[in-house]
Protein backbone atom coordinates (compact mmCIF):
# COMPACT_ATOMS: atom_id res chain seq x y z
CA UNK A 1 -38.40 0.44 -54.07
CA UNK A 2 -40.33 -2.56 -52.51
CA UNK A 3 -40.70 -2.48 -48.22
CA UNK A 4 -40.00 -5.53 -46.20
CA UNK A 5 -40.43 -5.80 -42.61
CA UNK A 6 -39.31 -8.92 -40.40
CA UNK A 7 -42.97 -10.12 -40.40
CA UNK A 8 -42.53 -10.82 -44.66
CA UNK A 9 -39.61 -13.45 -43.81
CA UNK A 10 -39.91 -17.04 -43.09
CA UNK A 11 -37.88 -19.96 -41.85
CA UNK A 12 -33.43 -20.16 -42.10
CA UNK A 13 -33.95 -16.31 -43.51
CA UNK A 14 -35.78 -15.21 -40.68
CA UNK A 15 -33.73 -16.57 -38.06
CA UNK A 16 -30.52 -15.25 -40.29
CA UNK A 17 -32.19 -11.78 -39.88
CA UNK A 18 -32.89 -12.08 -36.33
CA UNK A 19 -30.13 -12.82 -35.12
CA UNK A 20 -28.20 -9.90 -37.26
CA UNK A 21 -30.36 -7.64 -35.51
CA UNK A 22 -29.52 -8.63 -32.28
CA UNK A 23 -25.39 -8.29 -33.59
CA UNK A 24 -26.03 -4.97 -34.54
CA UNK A 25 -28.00 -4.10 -31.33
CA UNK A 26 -25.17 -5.49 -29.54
CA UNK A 27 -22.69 -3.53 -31.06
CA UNK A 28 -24.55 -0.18 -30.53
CA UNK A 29 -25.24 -0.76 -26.72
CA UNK A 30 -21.32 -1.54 -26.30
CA UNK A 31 -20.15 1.81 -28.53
CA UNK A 32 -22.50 3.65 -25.84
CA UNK A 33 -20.52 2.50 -22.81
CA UNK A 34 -17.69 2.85 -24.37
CA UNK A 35 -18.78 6.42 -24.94
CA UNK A 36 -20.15 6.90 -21.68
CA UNK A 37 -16.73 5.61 -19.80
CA UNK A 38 -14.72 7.88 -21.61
CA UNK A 39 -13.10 5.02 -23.65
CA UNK A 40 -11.91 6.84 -26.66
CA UNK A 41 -9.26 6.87 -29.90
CA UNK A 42 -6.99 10.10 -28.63
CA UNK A 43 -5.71 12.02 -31.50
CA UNK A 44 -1.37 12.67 -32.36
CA UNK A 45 -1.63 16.33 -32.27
CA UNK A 46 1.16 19.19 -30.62
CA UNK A 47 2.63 18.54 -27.25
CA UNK A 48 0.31 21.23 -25.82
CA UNK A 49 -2.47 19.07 -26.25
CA UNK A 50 -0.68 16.41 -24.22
CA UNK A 51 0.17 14.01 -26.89
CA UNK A 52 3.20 12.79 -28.47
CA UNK A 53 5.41 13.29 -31.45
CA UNK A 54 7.40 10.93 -33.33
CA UNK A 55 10.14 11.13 -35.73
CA UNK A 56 11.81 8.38 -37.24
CA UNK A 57 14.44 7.89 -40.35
CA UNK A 58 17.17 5.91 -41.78
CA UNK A 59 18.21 8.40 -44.21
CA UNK A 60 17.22 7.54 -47.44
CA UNK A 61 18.60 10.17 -49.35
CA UNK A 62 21.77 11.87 -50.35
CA UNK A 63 21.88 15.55 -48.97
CA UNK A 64 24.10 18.07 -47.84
CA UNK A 65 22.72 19.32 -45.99
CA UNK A 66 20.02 16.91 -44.53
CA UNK A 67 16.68 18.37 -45.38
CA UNK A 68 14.22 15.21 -45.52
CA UNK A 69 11.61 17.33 -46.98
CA UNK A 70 12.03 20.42 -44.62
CA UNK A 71 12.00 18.51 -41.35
CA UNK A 72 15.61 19.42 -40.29
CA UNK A 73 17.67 22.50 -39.93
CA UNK A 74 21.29 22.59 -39.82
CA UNK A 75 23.86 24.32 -37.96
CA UNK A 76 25.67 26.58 -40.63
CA UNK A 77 22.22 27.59 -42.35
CA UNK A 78 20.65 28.05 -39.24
CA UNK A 79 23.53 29.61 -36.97
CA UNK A 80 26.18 30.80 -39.25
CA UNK A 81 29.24 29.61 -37.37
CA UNK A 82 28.54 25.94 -37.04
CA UNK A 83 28.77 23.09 -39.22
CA UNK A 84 25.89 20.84 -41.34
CA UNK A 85 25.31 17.49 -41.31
CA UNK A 86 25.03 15.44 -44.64
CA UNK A 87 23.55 12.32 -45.44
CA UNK A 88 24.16 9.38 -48.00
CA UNK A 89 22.05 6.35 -48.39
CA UNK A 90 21.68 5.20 -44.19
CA UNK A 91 24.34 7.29 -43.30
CA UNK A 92 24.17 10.52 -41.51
CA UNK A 93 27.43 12.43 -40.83
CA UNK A 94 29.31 15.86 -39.99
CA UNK A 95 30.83 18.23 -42.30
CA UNK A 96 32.77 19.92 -39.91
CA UNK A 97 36.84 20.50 -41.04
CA UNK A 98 38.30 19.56 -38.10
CA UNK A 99 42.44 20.06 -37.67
CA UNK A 100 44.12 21.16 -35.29
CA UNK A 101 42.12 24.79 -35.08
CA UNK A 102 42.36 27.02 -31.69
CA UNK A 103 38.80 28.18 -29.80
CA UNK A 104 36.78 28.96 -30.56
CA UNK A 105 36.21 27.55 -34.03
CA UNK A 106 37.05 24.13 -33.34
CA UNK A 107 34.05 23.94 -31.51
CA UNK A 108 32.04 24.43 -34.81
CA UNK A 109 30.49 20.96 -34.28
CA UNK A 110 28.13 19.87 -37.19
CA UNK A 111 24.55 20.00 -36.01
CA UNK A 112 20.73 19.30 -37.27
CA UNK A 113 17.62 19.98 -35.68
CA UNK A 114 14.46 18.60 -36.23
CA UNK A 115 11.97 21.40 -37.41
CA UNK A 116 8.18 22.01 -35.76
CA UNK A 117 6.92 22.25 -32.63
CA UNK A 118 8.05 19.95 -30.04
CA UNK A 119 7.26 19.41 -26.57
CA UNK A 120 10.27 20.26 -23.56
CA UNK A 121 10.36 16.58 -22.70
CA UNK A 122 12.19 14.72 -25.26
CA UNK A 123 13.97 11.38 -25.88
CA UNK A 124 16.68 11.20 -29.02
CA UNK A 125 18.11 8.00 -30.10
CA UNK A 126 20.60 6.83 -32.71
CA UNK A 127 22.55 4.09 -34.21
CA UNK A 128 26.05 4.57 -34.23
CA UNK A 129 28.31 3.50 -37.60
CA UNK A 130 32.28 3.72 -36.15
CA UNK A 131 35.06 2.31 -38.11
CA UNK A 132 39.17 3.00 -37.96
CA UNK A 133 38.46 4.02 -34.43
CA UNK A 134 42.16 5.94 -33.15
CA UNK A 135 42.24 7.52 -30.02
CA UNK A 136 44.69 10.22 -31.06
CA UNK A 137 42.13 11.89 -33.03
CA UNK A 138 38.56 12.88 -30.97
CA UNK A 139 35.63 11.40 -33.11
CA UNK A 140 32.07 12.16 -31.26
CA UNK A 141 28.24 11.23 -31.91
CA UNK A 142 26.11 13.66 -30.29
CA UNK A 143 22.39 13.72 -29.55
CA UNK A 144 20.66 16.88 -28.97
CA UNK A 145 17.50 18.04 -27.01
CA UNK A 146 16.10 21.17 -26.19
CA UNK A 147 18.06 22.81 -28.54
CA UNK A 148 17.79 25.88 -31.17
CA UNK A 149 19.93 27.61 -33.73
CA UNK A 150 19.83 31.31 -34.96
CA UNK A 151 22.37 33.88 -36.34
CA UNK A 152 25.73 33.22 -34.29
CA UNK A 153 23.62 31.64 -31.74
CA UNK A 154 23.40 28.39 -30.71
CA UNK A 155 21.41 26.71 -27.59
CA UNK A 156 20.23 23.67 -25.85
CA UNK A 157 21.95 20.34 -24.42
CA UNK A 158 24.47 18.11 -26.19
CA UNK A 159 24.98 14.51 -25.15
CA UNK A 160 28.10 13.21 -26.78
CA UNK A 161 29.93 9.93 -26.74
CA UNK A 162 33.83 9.55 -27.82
CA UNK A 163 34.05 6.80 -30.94
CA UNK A 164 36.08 4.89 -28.92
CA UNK A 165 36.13 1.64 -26.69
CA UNK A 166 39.70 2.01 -24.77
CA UNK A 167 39.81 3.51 -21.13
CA UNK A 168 40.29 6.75 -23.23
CA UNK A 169 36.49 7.15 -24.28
CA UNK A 170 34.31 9.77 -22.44
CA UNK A 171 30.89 10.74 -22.28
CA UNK A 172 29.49 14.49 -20.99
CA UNK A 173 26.11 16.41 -21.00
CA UNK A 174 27.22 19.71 -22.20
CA UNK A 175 25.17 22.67 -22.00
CA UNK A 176 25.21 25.10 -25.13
CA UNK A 177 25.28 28.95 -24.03
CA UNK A 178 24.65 30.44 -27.12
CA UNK A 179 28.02 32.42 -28.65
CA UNK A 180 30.10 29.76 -30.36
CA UNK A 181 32.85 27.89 -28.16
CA UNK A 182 30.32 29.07 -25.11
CA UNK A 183 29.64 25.92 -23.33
CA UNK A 184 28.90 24.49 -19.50
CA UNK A 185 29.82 20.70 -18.59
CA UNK A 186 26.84 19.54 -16.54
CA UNK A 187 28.18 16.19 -16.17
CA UNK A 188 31.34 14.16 -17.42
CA UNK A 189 32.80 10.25 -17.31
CA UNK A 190 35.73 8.89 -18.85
CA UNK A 191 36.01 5.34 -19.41
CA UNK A 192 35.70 2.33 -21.77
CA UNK A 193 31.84 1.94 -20.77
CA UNK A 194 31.05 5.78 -21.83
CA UNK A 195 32.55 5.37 -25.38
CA UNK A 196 30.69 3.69 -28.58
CA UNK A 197 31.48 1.13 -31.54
CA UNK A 198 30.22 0.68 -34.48
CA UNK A 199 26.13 -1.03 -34.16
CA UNK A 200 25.49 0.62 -30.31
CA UNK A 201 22.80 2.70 -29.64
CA UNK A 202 22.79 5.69 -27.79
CA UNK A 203 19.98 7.42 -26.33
CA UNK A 204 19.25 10.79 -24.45
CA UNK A 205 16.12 11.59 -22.54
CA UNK A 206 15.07 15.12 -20.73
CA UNK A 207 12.16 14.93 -18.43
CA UNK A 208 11.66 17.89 -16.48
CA UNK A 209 14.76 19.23 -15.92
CA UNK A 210 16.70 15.95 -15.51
CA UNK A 211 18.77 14.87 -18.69
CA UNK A 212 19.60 11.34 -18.70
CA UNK A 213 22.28 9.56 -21.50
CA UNK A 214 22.20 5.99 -22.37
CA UNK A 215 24.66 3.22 -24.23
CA UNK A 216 22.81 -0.12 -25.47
CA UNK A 217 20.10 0.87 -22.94
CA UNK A 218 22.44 1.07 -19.96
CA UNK A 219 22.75 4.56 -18.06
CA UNK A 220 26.09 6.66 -17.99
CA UNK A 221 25.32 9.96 -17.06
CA UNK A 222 22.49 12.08 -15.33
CA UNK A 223 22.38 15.60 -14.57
CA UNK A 224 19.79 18.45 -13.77
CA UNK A 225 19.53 21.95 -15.42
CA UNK A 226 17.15 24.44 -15.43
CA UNK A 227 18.38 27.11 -18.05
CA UNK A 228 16.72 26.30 -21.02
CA UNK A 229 12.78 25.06 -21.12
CA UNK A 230 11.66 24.36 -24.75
CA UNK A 231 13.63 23.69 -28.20
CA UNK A 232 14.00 21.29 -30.61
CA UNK A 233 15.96 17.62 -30.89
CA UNK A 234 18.45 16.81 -33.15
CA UNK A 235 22.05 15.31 -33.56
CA UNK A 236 25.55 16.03 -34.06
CA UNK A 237 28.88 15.46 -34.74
CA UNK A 238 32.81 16.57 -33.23
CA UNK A 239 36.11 16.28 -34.83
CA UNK A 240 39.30 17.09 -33.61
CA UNK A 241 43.05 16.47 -34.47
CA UNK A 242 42.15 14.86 -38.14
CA UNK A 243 40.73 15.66 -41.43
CA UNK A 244 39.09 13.71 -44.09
CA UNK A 245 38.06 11.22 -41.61
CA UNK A 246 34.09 12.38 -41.57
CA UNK A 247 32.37 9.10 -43.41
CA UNK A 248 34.47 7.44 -40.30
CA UNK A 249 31.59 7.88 -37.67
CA UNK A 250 28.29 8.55 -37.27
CA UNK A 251 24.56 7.24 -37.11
CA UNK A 252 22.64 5.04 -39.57
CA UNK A 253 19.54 5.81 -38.06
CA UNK A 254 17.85 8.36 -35.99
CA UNK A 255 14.47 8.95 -33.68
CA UNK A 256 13.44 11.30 -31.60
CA UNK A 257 10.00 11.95 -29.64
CA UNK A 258 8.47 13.95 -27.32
CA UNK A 259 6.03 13.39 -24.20
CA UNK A 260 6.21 11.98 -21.00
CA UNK A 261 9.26 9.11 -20.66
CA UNK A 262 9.73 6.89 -17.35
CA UNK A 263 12.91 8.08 -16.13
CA UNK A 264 15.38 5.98 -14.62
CA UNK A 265 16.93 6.19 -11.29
CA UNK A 266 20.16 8.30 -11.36
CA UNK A 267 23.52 6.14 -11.59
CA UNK A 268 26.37 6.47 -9.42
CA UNK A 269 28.27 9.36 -11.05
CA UNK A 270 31.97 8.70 -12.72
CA UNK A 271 34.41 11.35 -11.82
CA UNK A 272 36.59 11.72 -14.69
CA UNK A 273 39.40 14.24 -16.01
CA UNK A 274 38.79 14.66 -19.94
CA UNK A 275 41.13 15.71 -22.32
């Protein structure tokens, strides 16, 4: 193969070459400060490493119970004594009987969690789909964090919203204990504001041990708990007083992440007396 060197090239060539040269000296002095500055690409890897993870869907498919490829366990497989969730084409709902039952089993809420490892501070957010909204029935979207399902046990924190827009809706951060119907309210509000209609967004953030629920990006509730440090997020879905009425409510999207979040400054809390 024939050698050049710069000294073998004359006139527009010559300059061309010189002054590609000095481009690609450029280019390697700035990659070495970069370098020595600690500029760098950081990688998406576990939480343990610091990073984040993302999950993001609008239910494609039609599955009961939502799989997505093996990124979500549900609350009957998983649990035994809880409900799935199914999904249709951008539709995610609960499969849960609902009636008039006694406790515990009406508390059988359809659930999902999002498989993997996942860092303790988490955000959850969802799109809600509401229609023939009727406050003598109890329809609720729920977002969960921290959460975890095995045989007859079931853990973590719910943050559910009534479908509803009347001075009947509610909101409450509900901590799961484990046995079914075993529950603690960590914080409650009743109230047109705390309830959802069809196209809202609701949203859920734990940072530390502050848990922090959200309608169309305005705070309703905040509360602190310490029980339970690590789990998964997910989503979920209550009925009560009705049957048949599932496809009525639920979300047409979902995403959840983990990671450090700004949190917001508390909001005045909303004494309330719930059904």
């Amino acid at each position: 193969m024939p050698q050049y060197s710069l000294m073998d090239v004359k006139g527009p060539k010559r300059k061309l070459v010189i002054v590609r040269s000095a481009i690609a000296v450029v280019v390697v002095l700035l990659l070495w400060y970069l370098a020595t500055r600690g500029v760098g690409i950081q990688s998406t890897a576990s939480a343990s490493t610091g990073t984040h993870r993302t999950y993001t869907t609008n239910f494609p498919l039609t599955e009961n119970p939502i799989s997505e490829g093996g990124k979500w366990t549900n609350g009957q497989a998983a649990g035994l004594d809880w409900a799935n969730v199914r999904t249709t084409p951008a539709f995610a709902s609960g499969t849960e009987s609902g009636g008039t039952r006694t406790a515990p089993q009406k508390y059988d809420d359809s659930a999902a969690l999002l498989t993997g490892a996942w860092g303790p501070d988490q955000t959850a957010q969802a799109t809600v789909h509401a229609v023939n909204q009727n406050d003598q029935i109890y329809e609720e979207v729920e977002l969960r964090l921290r959460s975890a399902f095995s045989a007859h046990k079931g853990t973590g924190y719910e943050i559910l919203f009534r479908s509803s827009k009347t001075a009947k809706a509610y909101c409450e951060i509900v901590r799961w204990n484990g046995p079914l119907g075993s529950f603690t309210y960590l914080d409650r509000a009743k109230g047109s504001q705390c309830g959802v209609a069809n196209g809202d967004v609701v949203k859920a953030t734990m940072v530390g041990n502050a848990i922090t629920a959200y309608i169309n990006g305005v705070q309703v509730l905040q509360a602190t708990d310490d029980i339970f440090k690590s789990g998964d997020p997910g989503m979920g879905f209550y009925i009560d007083g009705a049957t048949g009425v599932n496809a009525d409510y639920g979300f047409t999207s979902f995403m959840a992440t983990d990671g450090s979040t700004t949190q917001s400054a508390p909001a005045p809390h909303l004494p309330a007396k719930l059904h």
